[in-house]
Protein backbone atom coordinates (compact mmCIF):
# COMPACT_ATOMS: atom_id res chain seq x y z
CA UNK A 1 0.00 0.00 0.00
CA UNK A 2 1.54 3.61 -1.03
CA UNK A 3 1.60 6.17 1.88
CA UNK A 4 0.46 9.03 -0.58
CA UNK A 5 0.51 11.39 2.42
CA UNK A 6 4.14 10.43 3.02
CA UNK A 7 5.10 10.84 -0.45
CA UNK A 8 3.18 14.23 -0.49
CA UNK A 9 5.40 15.33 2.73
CA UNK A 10 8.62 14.39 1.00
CA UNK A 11 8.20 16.81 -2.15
CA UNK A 12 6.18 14.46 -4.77
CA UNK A 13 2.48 15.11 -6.26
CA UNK A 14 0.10 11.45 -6.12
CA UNK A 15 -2.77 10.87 -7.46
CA UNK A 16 -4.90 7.59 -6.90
CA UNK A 17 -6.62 6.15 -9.82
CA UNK A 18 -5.46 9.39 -12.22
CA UNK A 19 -6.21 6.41 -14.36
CA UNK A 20 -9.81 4.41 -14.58
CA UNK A 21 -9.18 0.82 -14.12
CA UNK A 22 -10.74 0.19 -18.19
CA UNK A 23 -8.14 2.23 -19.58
CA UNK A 24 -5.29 0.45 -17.53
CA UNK A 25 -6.15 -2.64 -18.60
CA UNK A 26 -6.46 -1.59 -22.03
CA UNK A 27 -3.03 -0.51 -21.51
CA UNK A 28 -2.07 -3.44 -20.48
CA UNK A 29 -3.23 -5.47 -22.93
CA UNK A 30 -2.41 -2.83 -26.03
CA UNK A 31 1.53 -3.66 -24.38
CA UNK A 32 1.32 -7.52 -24.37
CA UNK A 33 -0.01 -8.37 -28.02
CA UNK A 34 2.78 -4.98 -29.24
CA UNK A 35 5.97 -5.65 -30.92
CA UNK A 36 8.03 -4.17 -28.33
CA UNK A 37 11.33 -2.31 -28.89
CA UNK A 38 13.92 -1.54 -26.43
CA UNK A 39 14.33 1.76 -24.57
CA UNK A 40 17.91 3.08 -24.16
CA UNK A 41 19.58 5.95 -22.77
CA UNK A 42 21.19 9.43 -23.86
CA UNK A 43 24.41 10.02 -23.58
CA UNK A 44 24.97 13.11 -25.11
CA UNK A 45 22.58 13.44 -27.91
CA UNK A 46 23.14 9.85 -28.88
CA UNK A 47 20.84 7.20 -27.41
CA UNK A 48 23.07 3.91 -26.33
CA UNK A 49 21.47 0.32 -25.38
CA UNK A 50 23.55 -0.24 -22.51
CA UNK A 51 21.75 -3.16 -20.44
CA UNK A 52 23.79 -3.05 -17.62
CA UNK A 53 22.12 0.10 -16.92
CA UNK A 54 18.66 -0.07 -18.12
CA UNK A 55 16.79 -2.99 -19.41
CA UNK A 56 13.56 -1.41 -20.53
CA UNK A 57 11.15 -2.32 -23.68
CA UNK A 58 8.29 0.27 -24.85
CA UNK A 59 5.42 -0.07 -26.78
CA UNK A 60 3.57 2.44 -29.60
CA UNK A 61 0.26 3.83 -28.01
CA UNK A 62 -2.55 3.91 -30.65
CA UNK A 63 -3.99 6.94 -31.36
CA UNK A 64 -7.13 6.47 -29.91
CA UNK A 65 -5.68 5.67 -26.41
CA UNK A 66 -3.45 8.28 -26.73
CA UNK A 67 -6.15 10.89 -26.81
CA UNK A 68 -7.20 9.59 -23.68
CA UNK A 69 -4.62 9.67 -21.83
CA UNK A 70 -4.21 13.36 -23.35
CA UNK A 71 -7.20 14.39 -21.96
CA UNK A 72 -6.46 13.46 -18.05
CA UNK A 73 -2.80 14.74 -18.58
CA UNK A 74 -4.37 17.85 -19.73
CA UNK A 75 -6.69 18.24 -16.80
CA UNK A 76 -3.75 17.94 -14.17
CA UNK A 77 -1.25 20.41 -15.44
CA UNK A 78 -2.34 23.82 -13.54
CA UNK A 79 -2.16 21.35 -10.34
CA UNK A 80 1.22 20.28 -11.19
CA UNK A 81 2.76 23.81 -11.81
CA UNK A 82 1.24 24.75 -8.71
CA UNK A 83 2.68 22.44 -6.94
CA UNK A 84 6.30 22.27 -8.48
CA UNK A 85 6.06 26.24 -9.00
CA UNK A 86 6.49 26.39 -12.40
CA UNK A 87 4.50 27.44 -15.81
CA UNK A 88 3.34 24.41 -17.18
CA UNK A 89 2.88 25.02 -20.94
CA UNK A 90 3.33 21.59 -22.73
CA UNK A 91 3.83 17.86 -22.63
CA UNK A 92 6.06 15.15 -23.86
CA UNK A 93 4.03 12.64 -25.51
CA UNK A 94 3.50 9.40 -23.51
CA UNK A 95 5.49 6.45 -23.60
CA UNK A 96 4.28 2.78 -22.99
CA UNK A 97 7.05 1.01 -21.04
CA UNK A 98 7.19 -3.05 -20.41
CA UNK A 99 9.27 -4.67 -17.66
CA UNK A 100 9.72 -8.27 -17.85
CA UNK A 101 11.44 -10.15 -15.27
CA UNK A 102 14.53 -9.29 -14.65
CA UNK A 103 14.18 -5.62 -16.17
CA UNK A 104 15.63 -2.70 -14.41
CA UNK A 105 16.74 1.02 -14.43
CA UNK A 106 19.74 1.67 -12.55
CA UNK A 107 19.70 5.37 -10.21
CA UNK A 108 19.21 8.13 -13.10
CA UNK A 109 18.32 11.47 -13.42
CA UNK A 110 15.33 12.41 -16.09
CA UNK A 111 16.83 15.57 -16.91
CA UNK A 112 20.77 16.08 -15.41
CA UNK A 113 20.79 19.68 -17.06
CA UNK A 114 24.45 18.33 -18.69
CA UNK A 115 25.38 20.06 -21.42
CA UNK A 116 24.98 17.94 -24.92
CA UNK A 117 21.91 16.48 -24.20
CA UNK A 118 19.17 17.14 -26.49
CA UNK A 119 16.33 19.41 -25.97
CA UNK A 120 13.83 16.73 -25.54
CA UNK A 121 15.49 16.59 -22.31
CA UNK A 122 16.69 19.63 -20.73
CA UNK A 123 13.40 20.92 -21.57
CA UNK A 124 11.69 18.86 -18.94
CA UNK A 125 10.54 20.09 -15.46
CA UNK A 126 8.35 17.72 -14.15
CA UNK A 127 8.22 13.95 -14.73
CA UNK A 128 5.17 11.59 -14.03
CA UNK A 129 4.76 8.41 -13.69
CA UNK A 130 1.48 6.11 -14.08
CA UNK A 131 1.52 2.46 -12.76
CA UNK A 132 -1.16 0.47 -15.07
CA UNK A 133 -0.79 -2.60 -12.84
CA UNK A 134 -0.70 -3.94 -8.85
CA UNK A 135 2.46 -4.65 -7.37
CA UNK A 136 2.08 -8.01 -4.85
CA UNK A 137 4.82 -9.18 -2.39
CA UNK A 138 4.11 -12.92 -3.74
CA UNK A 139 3.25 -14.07 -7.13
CA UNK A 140 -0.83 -13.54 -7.70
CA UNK A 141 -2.62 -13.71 -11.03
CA UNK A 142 -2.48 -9.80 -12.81
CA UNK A 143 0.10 -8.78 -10.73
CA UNK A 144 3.81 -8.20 -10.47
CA UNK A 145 6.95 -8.71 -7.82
CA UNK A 146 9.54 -6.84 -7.34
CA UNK A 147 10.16 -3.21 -9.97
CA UNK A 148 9.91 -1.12 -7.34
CA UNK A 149 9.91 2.93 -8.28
CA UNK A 150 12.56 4.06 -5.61
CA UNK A 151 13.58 7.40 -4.45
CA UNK A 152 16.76 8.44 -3.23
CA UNK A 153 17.54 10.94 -0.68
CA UNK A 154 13.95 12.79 -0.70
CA UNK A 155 13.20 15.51 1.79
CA UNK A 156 12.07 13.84 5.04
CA UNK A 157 10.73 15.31 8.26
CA UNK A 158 12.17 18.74 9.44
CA UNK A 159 14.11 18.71 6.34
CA UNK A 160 16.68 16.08 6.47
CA UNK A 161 17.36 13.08 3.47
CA UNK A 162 15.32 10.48 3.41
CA UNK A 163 18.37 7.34 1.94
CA UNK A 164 15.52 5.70 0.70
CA UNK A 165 11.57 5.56 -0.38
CA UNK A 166 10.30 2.88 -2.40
CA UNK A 167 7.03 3.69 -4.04
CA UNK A 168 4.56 0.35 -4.57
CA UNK A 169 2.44 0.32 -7.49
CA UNK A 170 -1.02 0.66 -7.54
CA UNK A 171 -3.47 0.44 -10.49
CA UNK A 172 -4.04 3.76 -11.70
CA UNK A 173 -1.69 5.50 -8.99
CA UNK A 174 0.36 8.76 -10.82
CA UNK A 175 3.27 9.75 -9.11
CA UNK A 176 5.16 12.94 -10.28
CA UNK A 177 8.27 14.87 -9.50
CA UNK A 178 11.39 17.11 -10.90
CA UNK A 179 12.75 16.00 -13.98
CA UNK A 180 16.22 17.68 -12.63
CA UNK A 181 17.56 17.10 -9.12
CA UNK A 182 15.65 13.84 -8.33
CA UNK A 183 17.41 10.39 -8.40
CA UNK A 184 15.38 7.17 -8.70
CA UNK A 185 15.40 3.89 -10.35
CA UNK A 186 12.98 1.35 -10.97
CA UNK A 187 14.07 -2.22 -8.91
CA UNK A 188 14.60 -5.58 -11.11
CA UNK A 189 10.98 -7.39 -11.70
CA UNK A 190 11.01 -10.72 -10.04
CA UNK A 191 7.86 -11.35 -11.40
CA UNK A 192 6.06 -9.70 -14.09
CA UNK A 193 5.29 -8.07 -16.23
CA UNK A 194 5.41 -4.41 -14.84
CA UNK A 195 3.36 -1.78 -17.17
CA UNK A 196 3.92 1.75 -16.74
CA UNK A 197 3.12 5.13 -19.04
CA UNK A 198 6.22 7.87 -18.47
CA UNK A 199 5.86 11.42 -19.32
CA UNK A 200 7.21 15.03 -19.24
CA UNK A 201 6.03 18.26 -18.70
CA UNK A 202 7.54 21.38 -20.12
CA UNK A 203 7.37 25.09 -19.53
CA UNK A 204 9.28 27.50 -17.58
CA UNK A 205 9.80 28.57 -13.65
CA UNK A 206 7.46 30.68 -12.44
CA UNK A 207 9.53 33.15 -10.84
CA UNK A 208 11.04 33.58 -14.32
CA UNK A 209 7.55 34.16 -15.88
CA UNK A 210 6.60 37.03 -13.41
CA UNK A 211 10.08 39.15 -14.10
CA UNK A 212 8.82 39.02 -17.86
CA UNK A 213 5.93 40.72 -16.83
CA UNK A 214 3.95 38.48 -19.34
């Protein structure tokens, strides 16, 4: 079970069932019959398969589902800037990601503001995360072990590091946070498969916005 408020306390925006359970499972199933293709990682502006570091397949959303899932990212965004202070003005489209067992991605940044990457990524401010399955300590039909989202040294109480918060997924559950700043990695599956739906939202700060007077 996620402890939302804790996750609220230590910086991150959650949102139960941001996702009806229909479209999850649509999701789901739109991932298992796809040819999958394997996610890699920038270095520079060059993407690299490197599978000692991430171990990640993704999927091709349909159009159709994709304007759904447009529509509820849509509806979130002045909630998100609000809470992240910043101008929210656009969105990444959404990726459909697959972990089988055994799939991982090591401690990364979404957005390490290095110079050379592409703008695709240093344009991102806030990344989100939707779990489109249940994550079970044992082996149960429809669910998956092990993949745990973790956190790395998030604010705790009265402002000291947290080492480490593991978030559990949860059908529906969106969990967001800075693209810049904010380490995490998703744990190996030891039983799976693990479907998720990653985006990124663009804009500017918000601070910056009222000095343009605009």
């Amino acid at each position: 079970m996620v402890d939302a408020e804790l996750l609220r306390c230590a910086g991150l925006f959650v949102m139960r069932d941001f996702l009806p359970v229909d479209l999850c499972a649509r999701l789901r199933d739109e991932a298992a019959r796809s040819r999958l293709h394997k996610a890699g990682i920038f270095r520079g502006e060059k993407i690299l398969m490197d599978e000692r570091i991430r171990r990640t397949e993704g999927a091709c959303l349909p159009e159709t589902l994709q304007s759904a899932i447009d529509e509820r990212f849509q509806t979130i965004m002045p909630d998100l800037g609000r809470h992240f202070d910043h101008v929210l003005t656009g969105r990444q489209p959404a990726q459909l990601l697959a972990y089988q067992r055994g799939s991982f991605f090591r401690p990364h940044q979404d957005n390490s503001g290095s110079s050379g990457l592409p703008p695709d990524v240093t344009d991102r401010l806030v990344s989100a995360v939707v779990f489109l399955g249940r994550q079970t300590r044992l082996p149960e039909p429809g669910s998956y072990c092990g993949g745990a989202l973790t956190f790395f040294r998030l604010r705790g109480p009265g402002g000291t590091n947290r080492v480490r918060t593991e978030v559990w997924g949860e059908e529906g559950l969106l969990v967001a946070f800075p693209a810049t700043g904010t380490i995490h990695e998703v744990r190996p599956v030891t039983h799976g498969p693990r479907y998720s739906l990653v985006t990124w939202f663009t804009g500017g700060d918000r601070s910056e916005q009222d000095a343009g007077g605009t």
